[in-house]
C-alpha atoms as a PDB file:
ATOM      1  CA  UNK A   1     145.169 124.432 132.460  1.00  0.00           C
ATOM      2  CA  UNK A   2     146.699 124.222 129.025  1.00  0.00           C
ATOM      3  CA  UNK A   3     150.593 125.199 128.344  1.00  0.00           C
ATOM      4  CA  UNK A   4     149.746 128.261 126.020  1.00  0.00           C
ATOM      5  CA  UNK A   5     153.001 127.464 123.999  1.00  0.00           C
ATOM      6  CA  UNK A   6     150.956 124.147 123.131  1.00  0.00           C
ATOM      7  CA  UNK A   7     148.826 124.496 119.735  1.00  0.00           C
ATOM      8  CA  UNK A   8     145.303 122.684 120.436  1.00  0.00           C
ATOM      9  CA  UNK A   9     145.023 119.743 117.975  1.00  0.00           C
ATOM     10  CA  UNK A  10     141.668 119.916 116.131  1.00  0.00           C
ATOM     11  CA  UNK A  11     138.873 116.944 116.428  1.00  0.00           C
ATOM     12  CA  UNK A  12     139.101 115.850 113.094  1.00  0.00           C
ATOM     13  CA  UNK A  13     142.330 116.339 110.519  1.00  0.00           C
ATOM     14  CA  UNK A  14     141.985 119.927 109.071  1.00  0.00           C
ATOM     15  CA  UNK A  15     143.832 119.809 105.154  1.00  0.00           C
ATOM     16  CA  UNK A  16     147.002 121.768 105.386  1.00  0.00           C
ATOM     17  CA  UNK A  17     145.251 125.247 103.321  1.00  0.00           C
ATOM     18  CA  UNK A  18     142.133 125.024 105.603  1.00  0.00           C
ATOM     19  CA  UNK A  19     141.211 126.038 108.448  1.00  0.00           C
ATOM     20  CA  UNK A  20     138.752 124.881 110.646  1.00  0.00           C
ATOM     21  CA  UNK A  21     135.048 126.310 110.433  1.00  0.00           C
ATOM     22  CA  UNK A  22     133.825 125.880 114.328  1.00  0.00           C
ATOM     23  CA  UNK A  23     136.778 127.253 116.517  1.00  0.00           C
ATOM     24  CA  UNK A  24     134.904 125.962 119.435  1.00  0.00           C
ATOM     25  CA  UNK A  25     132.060 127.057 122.020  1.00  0.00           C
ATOM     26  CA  UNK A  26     134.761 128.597 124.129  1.00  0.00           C
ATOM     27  CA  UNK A  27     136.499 130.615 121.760  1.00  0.00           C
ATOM     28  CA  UNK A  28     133.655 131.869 119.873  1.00  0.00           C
ATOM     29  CA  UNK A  29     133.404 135.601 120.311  1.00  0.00           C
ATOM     30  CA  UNK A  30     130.281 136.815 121.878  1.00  0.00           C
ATOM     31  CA  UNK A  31     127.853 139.466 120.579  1.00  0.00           C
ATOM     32  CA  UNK A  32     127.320 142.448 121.271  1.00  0.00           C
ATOM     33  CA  UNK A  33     123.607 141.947 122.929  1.00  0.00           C
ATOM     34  CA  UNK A  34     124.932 139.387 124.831  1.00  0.00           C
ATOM     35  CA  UNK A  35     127.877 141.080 126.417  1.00  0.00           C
ATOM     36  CA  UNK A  36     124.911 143.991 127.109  1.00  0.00           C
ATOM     37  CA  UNK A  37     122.811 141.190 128.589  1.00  0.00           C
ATOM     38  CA  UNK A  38     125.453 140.073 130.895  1.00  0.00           C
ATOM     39  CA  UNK A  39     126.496 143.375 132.127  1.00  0.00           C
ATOM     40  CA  UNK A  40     123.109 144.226 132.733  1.00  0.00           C
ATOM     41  CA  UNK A  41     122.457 141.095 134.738  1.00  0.00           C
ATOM     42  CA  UNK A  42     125.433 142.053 137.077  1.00  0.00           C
ATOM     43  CA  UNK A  43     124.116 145.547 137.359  1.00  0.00           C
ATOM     44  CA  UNK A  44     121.129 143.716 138.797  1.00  0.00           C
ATOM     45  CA  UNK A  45     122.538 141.433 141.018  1.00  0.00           C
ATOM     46  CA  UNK A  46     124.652 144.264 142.396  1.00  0.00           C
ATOM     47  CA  UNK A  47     122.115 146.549 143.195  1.00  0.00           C
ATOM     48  CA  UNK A  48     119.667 143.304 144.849  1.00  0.00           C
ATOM     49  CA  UNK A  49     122.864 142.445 147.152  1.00  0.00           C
ATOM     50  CA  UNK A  50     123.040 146.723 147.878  1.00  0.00           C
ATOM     51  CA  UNK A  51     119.675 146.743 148.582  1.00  0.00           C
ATOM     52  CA  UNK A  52     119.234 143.400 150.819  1.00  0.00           C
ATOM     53  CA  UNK A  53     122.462 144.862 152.726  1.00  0.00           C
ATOM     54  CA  UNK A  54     120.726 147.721 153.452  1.00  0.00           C
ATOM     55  CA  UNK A  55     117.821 145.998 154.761  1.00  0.00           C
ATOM     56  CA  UNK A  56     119.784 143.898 157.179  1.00  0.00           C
ATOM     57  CA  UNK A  57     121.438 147.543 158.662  1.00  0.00           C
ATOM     58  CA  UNK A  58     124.792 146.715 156.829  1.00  0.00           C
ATOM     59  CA  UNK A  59     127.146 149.338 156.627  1.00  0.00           C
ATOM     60  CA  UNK A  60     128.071 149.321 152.862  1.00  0.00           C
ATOM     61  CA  UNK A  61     131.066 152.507 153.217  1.00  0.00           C
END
């Protein structure tokens, strides 16, 4: 892990007024269909694990 006090140094020297365009993959924000996308994909998995327990007479509650 990274010491958050620690500022990330940039790939290439960024003049002192600029900053840099590409803030990296990892920090890029994501959109809004693609947070949708990803919660509907875990509503999915979800309900195929609720549904397989079931089958195998797995007492969910």
């Amino acid at each position: 892990m990274t010491d958050p006090g620690k500022q990330s140094k940039p790939s290439r020297p960024v003049p002192s007024g600029e900053q840099p365009v590409d803030p990296g993959f990892w920090r890029r924000p994501l959109s809004s269909r693609m947070v949708w996308v990803l919660i509907a994909a875990a509503a999915v998995v979800l309900a195929a694990g609720v549904v397989v327990s079931l089958a195998l007479g797995v007492r969910l509650f």
